[in-house]
PDB file of N, CA and C in Angstrom:
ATOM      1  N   UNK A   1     -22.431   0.694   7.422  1.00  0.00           N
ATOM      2  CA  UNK A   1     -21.605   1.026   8.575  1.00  0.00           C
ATOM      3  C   UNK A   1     -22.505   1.112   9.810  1.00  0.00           C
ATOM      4  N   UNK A   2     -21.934   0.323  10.947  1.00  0.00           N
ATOM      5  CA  UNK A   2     -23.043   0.848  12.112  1.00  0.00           C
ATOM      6  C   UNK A   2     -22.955   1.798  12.432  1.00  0.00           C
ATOM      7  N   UNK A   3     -23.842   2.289  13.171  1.00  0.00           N
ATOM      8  CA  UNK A   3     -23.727   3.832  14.164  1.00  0.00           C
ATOM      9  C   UNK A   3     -22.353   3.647  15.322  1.00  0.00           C
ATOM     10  N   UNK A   4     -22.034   2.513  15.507  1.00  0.00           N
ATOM     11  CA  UNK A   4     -20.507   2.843  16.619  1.00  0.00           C
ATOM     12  C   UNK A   4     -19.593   3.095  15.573  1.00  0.00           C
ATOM     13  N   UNK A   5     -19.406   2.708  14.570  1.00  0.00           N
ATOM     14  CA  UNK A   5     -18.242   3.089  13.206  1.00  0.00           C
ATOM     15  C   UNK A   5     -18.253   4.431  12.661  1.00  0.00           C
ATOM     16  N   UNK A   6     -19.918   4.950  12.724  1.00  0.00           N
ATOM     17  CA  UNK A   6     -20.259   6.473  12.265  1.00  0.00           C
ATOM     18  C   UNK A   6     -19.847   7.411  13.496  1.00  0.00           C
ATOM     19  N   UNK A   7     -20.587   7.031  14.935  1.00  0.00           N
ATOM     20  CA  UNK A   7     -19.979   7.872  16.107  1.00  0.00           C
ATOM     21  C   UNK A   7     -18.700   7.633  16.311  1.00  0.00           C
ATOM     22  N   UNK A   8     -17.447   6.741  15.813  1.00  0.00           N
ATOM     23  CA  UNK A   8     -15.986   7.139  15.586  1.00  0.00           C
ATOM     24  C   UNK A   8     -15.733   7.749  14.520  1.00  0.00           C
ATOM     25  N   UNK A   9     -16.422   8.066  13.224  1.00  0.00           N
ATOM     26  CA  UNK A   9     -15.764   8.744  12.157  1.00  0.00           C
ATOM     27  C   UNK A   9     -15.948   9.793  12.481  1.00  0.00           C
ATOM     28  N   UNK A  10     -17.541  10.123  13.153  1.00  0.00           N
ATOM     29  CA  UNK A  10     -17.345  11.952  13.933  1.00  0.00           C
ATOM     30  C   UNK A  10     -16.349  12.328  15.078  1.00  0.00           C
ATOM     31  N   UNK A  11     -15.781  11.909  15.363  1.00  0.00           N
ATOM     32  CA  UNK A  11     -14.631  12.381  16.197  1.00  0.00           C
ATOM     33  C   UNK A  11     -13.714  12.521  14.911  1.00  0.00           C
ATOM     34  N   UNK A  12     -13.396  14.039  15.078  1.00  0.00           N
ATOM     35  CA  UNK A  12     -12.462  14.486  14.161  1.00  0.00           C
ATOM     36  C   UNK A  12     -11.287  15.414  15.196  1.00  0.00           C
ATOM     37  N   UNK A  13     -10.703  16.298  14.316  1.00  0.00           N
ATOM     38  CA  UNK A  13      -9.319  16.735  15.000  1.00  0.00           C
ATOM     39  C   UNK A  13      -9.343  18.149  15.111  1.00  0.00           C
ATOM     40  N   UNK A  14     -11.271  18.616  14.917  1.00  0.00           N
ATOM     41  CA  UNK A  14     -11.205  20.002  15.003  1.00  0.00           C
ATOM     42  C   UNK A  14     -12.661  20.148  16.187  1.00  0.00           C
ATOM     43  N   UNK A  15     -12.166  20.866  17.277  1.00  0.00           N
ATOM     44  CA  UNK A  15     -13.779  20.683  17.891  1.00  0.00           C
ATOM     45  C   UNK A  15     -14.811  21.062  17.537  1.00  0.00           C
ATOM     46  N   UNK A  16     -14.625  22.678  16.385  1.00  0.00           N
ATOM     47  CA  UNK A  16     -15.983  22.639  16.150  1.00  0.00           C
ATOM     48  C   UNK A  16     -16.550  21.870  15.154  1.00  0.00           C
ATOM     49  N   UNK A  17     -16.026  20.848  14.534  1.00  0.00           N
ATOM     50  CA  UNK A  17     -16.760  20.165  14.118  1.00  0.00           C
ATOM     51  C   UNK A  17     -17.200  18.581  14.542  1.00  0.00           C
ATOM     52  N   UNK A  18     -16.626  18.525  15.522  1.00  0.00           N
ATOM     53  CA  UNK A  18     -17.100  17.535  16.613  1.00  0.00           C
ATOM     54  C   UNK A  18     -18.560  17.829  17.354  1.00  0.00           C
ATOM     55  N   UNK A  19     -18.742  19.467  17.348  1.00  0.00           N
ATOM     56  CA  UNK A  19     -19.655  19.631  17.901  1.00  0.00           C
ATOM     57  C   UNK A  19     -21.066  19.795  16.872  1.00  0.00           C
ATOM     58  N   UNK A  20     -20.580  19.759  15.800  1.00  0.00           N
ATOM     59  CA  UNK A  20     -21.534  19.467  14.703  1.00  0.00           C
ATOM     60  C   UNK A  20     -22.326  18.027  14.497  1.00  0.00           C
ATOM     61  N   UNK A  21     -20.983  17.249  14.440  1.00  0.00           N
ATOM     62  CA  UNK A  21     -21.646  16.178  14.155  1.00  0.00           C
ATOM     63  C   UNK A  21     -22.017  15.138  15.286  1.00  0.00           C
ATOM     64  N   UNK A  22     -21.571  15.160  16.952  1.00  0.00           N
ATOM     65  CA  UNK A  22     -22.207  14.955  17.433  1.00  0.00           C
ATOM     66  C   UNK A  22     -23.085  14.369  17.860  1.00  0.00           C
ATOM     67  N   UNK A  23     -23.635  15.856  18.021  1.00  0.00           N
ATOM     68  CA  UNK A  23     -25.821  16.083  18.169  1.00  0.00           C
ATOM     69  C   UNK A  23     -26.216  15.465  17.152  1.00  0.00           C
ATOM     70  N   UNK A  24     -25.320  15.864  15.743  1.00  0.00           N
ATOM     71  CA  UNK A  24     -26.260  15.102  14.769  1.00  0.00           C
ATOM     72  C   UNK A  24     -26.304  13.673  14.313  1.00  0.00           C
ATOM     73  N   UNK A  25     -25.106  13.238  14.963  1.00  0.00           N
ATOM     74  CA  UNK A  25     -25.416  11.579  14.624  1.00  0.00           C
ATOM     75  C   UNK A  25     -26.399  11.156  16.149  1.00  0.00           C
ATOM     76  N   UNK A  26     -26.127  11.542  17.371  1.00  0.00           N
ATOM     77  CA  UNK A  26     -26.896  11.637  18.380  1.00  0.00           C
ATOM     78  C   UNK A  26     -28.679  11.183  18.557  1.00  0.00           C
ATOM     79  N   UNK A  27     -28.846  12.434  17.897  1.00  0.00           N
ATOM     80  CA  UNK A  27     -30.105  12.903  17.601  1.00  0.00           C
ATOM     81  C   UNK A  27     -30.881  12.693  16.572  1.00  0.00           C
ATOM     82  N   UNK A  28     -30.457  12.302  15.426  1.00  0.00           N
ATOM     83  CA  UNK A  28     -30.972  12.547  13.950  1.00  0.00           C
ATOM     84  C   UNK A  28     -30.607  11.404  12.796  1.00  0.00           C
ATOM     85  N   UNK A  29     -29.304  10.626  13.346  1.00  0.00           N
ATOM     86  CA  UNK A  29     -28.594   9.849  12.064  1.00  0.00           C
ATOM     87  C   UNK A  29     -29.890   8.193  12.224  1.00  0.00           C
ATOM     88  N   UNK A  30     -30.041   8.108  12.825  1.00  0.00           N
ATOM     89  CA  UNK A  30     -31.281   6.997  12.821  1.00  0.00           C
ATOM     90  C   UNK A  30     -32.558   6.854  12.037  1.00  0.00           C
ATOM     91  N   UNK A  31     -33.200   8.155  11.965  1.00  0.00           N
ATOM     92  CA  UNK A  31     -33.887   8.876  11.396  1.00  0.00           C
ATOM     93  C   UNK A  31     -33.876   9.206  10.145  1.00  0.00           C
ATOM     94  N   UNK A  32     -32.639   8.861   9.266  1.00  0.00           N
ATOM     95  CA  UNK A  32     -31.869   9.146   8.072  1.00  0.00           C
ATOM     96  C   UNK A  32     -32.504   8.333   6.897  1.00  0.00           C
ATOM     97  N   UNK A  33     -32.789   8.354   6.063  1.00  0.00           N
ATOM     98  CA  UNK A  33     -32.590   7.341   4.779  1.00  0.00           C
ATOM     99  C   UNK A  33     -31.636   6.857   4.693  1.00  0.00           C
ATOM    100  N   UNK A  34     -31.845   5.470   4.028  1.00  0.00           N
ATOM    101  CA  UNK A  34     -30.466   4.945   3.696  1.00  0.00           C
ATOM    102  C   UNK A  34     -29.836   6.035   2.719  1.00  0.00           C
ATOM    103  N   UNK A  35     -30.155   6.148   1.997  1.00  0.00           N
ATOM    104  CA  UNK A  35     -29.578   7.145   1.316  1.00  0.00           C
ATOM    105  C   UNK A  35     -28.589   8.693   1.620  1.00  0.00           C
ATOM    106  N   UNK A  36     -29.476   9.047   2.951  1.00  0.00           N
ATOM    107  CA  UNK A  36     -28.757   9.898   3.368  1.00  0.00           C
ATOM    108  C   UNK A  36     -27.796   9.708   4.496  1.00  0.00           C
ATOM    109  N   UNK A  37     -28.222   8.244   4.995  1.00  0.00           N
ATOM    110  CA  UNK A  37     -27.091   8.076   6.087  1.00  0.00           C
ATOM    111  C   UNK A  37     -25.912   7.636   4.940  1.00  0.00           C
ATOM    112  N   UNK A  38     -26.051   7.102   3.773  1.00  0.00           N
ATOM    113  CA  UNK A  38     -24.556   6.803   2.995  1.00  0.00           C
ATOM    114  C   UNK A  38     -23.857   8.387   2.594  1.00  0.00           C
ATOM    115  N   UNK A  39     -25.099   9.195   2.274  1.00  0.00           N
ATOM    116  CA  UNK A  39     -24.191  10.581   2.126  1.00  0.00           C
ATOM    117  C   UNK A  39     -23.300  11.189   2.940  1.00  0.00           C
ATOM    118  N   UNK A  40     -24.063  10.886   4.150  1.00  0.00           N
ATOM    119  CA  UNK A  40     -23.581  11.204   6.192  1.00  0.00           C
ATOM    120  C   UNK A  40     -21.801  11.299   6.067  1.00  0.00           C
ATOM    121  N   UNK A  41     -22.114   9.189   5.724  1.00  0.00           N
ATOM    122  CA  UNK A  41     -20.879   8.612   5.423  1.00  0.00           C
ATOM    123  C   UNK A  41     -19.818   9.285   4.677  1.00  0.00           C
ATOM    124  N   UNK A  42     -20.158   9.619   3.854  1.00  0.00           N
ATOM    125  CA  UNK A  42     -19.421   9.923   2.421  1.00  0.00           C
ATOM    126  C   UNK A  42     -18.599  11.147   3.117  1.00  0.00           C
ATOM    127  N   UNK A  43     -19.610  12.092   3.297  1.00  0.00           N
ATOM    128  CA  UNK A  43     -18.912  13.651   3.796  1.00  0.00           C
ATOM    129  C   UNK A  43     -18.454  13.190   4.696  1.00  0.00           C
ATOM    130  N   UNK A  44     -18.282  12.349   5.812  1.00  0.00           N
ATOM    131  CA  UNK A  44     -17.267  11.938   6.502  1.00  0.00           C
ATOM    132  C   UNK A  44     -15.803  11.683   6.194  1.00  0.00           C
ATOM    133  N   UNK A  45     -15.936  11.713   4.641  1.00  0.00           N
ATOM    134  CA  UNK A  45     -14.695  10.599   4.361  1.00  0.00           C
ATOM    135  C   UNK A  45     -13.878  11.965   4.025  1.00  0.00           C
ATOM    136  N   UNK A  46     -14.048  13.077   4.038  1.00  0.00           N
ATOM    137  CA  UNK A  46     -13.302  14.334   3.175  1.00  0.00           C
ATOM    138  C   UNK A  46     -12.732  15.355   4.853  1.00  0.00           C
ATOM    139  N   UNK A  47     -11.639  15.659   4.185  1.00  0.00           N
ATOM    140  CA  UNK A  47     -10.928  16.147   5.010  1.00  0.00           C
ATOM    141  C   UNK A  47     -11.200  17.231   6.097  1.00  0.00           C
ATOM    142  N   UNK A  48     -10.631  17.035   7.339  1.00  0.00           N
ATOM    143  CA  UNK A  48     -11.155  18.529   8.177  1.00  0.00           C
ATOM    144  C   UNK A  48     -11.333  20.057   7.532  1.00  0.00           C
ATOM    145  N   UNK A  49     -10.242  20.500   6.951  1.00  0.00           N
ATOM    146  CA  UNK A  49     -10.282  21.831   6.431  1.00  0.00           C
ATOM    147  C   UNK A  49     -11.552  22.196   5.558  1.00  0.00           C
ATOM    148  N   UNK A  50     -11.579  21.015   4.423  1.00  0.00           N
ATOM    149  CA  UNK A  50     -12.520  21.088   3.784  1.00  0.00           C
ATOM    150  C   UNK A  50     -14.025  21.341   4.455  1.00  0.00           C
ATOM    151  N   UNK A  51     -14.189  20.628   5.221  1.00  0.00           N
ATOM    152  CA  UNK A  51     -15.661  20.559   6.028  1.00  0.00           C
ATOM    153  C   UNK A  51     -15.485  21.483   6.755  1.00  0.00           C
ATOM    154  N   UNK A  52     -14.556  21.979   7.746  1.00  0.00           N
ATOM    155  CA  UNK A  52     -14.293  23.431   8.230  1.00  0.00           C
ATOM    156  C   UNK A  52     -15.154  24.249   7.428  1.00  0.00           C
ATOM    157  N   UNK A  53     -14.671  24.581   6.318  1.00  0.00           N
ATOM    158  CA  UNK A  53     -14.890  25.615   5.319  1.00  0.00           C
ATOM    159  C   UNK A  53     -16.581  25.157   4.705  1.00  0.00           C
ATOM    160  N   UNK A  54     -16.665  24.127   4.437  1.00  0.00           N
ATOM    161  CA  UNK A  54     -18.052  24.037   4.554  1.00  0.00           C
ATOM    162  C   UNK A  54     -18.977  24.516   5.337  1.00  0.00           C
ATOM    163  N   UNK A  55     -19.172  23.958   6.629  1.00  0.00           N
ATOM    164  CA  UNK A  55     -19.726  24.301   7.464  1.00  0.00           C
ATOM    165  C   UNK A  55     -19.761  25.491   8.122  1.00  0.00           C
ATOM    166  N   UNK A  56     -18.578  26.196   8.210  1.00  0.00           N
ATOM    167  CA  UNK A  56     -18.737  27.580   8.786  1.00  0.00           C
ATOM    168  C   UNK A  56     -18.575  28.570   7.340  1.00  0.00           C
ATOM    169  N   UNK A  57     -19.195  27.938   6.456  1.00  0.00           N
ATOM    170  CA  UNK A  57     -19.564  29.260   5.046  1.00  0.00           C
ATOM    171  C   UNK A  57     -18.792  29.759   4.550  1.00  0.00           C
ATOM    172  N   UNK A  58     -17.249  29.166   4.429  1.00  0.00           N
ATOM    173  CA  UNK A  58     -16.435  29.937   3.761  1.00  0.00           C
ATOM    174  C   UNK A  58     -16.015  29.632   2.762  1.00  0.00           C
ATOM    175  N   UNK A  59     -17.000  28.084   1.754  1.00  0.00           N
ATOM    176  CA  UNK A  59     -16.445  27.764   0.505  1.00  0.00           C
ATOM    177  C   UNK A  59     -18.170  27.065   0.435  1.00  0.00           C
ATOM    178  N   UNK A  60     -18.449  26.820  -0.485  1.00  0.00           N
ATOM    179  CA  UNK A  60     -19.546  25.961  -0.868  1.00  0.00           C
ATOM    180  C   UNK A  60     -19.118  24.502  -1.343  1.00  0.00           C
ATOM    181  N   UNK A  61     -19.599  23.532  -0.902  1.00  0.00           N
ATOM    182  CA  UNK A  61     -19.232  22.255  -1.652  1.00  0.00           C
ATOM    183  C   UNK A  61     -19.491  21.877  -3.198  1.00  0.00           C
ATOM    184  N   UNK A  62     -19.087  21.559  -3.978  1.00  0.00           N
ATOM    185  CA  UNK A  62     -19.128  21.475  -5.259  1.00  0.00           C
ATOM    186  C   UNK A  62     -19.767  20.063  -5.462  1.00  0.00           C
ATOM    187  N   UNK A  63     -19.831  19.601  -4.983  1.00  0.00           N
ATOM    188  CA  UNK A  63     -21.006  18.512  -4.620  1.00  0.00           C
ATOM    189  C   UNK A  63     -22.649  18.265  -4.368  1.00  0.00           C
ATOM    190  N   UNK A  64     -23.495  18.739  -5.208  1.00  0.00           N
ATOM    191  CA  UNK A  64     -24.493  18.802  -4.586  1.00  0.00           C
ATOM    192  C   UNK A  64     -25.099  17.992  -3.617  1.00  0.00           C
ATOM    193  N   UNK A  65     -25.103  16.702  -3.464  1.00  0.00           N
ATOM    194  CA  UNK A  65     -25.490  15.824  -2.643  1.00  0.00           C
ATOM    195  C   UNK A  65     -24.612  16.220  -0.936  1.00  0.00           C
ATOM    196  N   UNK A  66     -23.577  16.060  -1.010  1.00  0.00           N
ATOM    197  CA  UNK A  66     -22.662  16.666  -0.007  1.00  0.00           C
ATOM    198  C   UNK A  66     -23.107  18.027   0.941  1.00  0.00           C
ATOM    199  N   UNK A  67     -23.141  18.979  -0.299  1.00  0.00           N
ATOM    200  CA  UNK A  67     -23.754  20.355   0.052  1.00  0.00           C
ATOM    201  C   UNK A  67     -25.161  20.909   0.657  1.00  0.00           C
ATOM    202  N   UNK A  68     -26.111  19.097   0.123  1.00  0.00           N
ATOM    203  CA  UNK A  68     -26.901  19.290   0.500  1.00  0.00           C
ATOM    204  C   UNK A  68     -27.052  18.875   2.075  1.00  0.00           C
ATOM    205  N   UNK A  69     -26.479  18.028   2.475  1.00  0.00           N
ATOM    206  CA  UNK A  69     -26.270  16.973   3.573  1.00  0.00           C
ATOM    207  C   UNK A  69     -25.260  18.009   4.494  1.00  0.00           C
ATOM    208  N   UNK A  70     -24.658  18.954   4.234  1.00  0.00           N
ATOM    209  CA  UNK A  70     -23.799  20.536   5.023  1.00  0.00           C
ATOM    210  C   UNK A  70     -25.149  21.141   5.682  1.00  0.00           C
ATOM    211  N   UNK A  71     -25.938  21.316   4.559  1.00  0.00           N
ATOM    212  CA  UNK A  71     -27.209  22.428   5.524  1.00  0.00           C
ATOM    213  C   UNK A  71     -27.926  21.498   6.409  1.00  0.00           C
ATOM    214  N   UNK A  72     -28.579  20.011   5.949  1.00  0.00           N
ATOM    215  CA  UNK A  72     -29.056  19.384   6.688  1.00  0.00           C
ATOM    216  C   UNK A  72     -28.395  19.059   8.436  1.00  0.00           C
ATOM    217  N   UNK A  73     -27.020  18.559   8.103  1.00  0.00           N
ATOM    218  CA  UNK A  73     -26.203  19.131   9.729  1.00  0.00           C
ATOM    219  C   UNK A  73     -26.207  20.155  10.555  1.00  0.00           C
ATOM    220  N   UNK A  74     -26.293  21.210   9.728  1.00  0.00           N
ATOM    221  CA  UNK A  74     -26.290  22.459  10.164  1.00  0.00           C
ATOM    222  C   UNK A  74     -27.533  22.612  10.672  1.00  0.00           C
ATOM    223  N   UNK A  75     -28.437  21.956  10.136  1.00  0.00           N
ATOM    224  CA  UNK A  75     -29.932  22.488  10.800  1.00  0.00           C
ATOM    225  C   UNK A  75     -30.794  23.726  10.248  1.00  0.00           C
ATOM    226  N   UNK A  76     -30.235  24.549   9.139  1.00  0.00           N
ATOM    227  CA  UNK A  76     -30.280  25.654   8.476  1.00  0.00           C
ATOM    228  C   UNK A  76     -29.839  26.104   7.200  1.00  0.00           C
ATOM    229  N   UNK A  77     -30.184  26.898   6.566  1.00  0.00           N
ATOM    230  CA  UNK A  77     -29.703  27.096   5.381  1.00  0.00           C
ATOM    231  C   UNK A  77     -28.273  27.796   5.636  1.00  0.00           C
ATOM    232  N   UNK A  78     -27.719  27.598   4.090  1.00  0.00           N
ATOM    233  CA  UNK A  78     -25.986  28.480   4.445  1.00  0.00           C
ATOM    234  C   UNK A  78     -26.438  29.579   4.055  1.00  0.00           C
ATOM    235  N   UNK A  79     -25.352  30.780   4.816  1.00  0.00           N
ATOM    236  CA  UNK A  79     -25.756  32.273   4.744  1.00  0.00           C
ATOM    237  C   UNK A  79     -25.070  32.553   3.419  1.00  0.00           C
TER     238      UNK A  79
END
């Protein structure tokens, strides 16, 4: 996928997670492994609520690869 196909899949329908991903395709998705820019991808493909709840710590992903690629966005470990 190019980066103009990835900077439209981050436009989502919730802002704060627009403001997540962003900076981070912005700043960082270039920089990626292939590997982790397909993960990028992947957690792209799963629904707002879900990643909501990911990202602001209120469910853990059951995914490790996914879950791992949550903290890497985040920039930090989950609390």
């Amino acid at each position: 996928m190019n980066i103009s196909r990835v900077k439209w899949a981050c436009r989502r329908g919730m802002l704060e997670l627009d403001v997540l991903f962003q900076p981070f395709v912005n700043e960082q998705y270039e920089c990626l492994t292939v590997e982790d820019k397909l993960c990028f991808i992947r957690l792209l493909t799963n629904e707002d609520p879900d990643l909501f709840a990911w990202f602001m710590g209120h469910e853990l992903c059951s995914d490790p690869e996914l879950a791992a690629m949550v903290v890497k966005v985040r920039g930090r470990p989950a609390a």
